[in-house]
Protein backbone atom coordinates (compact mmCIF):
# COMPACT_ATOMS: atom_id res chain seq x y z
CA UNK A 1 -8.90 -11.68 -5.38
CA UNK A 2 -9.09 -14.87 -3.92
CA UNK A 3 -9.68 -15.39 -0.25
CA UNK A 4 -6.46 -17.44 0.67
CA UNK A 5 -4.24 -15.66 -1.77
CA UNK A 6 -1.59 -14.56 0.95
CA UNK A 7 -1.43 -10.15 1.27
CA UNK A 8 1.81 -8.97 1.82
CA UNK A 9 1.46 -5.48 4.52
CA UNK A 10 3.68 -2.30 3.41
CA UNK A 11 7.13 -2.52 3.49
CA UNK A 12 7.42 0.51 5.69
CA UNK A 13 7.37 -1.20 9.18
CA UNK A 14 5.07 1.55 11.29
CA UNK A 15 2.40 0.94 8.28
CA UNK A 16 2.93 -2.68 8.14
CA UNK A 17 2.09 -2.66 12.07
CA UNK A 18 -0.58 -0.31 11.75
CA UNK A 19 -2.35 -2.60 9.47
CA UNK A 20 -1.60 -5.85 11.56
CA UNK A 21 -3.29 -4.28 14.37
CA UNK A 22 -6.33 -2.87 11.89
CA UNK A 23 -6.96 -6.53 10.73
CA UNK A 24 -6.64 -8.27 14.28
CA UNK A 25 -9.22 -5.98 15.64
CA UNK A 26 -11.51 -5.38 12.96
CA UNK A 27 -10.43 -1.25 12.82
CA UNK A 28 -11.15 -1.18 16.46
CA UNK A 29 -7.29 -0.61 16.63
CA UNK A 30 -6.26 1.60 13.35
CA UNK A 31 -9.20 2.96 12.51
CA UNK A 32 -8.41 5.90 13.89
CA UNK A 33 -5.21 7.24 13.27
CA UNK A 34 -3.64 10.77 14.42
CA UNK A 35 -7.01 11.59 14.63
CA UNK A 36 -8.25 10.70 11.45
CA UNK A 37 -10.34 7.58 10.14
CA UNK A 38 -8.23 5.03 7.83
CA UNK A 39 -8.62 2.41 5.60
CA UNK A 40 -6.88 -0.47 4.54
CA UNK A 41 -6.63 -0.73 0.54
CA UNK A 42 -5.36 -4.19 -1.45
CA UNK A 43 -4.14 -3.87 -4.61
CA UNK A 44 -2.51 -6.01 -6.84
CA UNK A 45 0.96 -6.11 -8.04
CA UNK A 46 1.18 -4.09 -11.23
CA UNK A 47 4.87 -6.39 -11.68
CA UNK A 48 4.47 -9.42 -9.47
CA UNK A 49 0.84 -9.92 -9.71
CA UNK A 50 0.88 -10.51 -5.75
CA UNK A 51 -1.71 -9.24 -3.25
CA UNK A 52 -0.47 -5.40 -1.30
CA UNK A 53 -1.90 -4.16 1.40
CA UNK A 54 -1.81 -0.41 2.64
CA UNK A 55 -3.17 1.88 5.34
CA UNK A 56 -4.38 5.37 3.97
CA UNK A 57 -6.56 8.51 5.35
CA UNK A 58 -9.80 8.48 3.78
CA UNK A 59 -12.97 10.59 3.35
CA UNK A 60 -16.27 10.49 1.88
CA UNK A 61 -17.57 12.02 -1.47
CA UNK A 62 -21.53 10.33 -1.00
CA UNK A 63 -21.55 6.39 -0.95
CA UNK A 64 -17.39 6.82 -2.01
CA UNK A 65 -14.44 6.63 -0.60
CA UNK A 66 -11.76 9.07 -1.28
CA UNK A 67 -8.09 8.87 -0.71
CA UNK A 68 -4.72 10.55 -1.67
CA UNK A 69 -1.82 9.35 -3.56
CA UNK A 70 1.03 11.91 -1.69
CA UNK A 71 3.48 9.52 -0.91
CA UNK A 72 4.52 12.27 1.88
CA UNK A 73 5.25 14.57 -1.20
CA UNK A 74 7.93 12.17 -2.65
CA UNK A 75 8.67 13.15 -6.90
CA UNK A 76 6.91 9.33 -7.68
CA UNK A 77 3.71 8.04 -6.98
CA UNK A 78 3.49 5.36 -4.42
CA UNK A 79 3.41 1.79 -5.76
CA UNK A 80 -0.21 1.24 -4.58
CA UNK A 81 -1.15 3.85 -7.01
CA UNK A 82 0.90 2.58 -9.35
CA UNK A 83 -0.57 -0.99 -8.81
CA UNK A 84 -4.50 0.54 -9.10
CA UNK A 85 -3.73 2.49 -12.34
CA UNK A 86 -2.87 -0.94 -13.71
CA UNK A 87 -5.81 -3.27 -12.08
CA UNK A 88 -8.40 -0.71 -11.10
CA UNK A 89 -10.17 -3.65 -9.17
CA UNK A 90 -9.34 -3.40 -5.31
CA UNK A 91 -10.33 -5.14 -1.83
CA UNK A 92 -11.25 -2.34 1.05
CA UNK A 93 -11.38 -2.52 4.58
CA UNK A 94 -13.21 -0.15 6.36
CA UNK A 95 -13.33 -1.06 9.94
CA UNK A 96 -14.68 -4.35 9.66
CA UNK A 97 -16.49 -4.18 6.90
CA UNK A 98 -14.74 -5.37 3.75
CA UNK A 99 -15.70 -4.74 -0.03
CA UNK A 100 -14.86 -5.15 -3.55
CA UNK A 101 -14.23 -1.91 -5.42
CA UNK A 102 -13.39 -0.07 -8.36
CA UNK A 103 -10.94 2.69 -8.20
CA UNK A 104 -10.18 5.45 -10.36
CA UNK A 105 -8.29 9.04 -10.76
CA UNK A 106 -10.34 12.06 -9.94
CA UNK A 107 -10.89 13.58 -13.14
CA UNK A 108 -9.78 17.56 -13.67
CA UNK A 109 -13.71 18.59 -13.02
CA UNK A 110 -13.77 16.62 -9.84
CA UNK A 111 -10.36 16.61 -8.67
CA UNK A 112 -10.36 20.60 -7.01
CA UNK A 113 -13.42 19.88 -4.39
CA UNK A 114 -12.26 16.21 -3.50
CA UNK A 115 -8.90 18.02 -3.16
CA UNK A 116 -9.98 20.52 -0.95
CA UNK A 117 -11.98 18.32 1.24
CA UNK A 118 -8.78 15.74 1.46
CA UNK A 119 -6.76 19.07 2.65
CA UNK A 120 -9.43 19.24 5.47
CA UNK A 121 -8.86 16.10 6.30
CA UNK A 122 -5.64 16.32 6.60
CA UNK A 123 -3.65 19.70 5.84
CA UNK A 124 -0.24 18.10 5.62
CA UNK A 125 -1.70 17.30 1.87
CA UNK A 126 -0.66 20.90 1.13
CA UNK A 127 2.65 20.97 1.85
CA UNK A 128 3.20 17.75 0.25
CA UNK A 129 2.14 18.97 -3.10
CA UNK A 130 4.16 22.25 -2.88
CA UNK A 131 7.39 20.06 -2.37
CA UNK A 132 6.56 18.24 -5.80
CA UNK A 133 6.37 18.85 -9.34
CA UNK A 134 3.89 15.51 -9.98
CA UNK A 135 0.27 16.49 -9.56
CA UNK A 136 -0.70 14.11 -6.60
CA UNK A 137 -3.46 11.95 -7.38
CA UNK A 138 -7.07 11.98 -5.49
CA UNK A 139 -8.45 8.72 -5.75
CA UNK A 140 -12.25 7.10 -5.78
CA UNK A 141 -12.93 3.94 -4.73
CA UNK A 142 -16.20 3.10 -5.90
CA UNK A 143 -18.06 0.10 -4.49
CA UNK A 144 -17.76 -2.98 -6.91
């Protein structure tokens, strides 16, 4: 991903400003978000090839970062899954602190206890996966 390729911010204005305000401060502003820490995740276009940027609840699994593909409990996955199932190879912001990474699926053996600990995080998870028939995806992001 080159540096002055332009990133286009969620469509879905509250993120889109959530993420302005995460990259003008460095995370000072966004980091925290209904209580819980976020990160911003680039992907790239699975279709268009251009650069999309999203805000998501994370948590940690060692040296990795760990976040969910609910899409609120919607029947599809979001589109930045989507994208990273395509082109595994993402930019992340954490705070301000940005990184190269690698991300993946949670594999069935994992999956349960990264799972549990994103349900922690944030229990709305839960409900979101009772009001859909797709397994929702737990994602690693692995350091590049």
């Amino acid at each position: 991903m080159a540096a002055d390729e332009e990133v286009l911010d969620s469509p879905t204005r509250w993120v889109a400003r959530h993420v302005r305000r995460y990259v003008e401060t460095d995370g000072r502003s966004g980091h925290k978000w209904n209580g819980r820490n976020t990160l911003l995740l680039t992907t790239r276009g699975r279709r268009s090839g251009r650069l999309r940027r999203t805000a998501l609840i994370y948590g940690h699994d060692g040296d990795r970062y760990v976040v969910v593909a609910s899409n609120g409990g919607a029947r599809n996955h979001p589109h930045w899954y989507l994208n990273l199932t395509a082109r595994p190879e993402v930019q992340v912001q954490v705070q301000a602190e940005r990184f190269a990474a690698r991300a993946r699926t949670a594999g069935a053996q994992e999956r349960p206890g990264l799972w549990r600990m994103m349900a922690e995080i944030w229990p709305d998870y839960q409900r979101y996966q009772q009001r859909t028939g797709r397994e929702i995806p737990v994602v690693i992001l692995e350091r590049a």
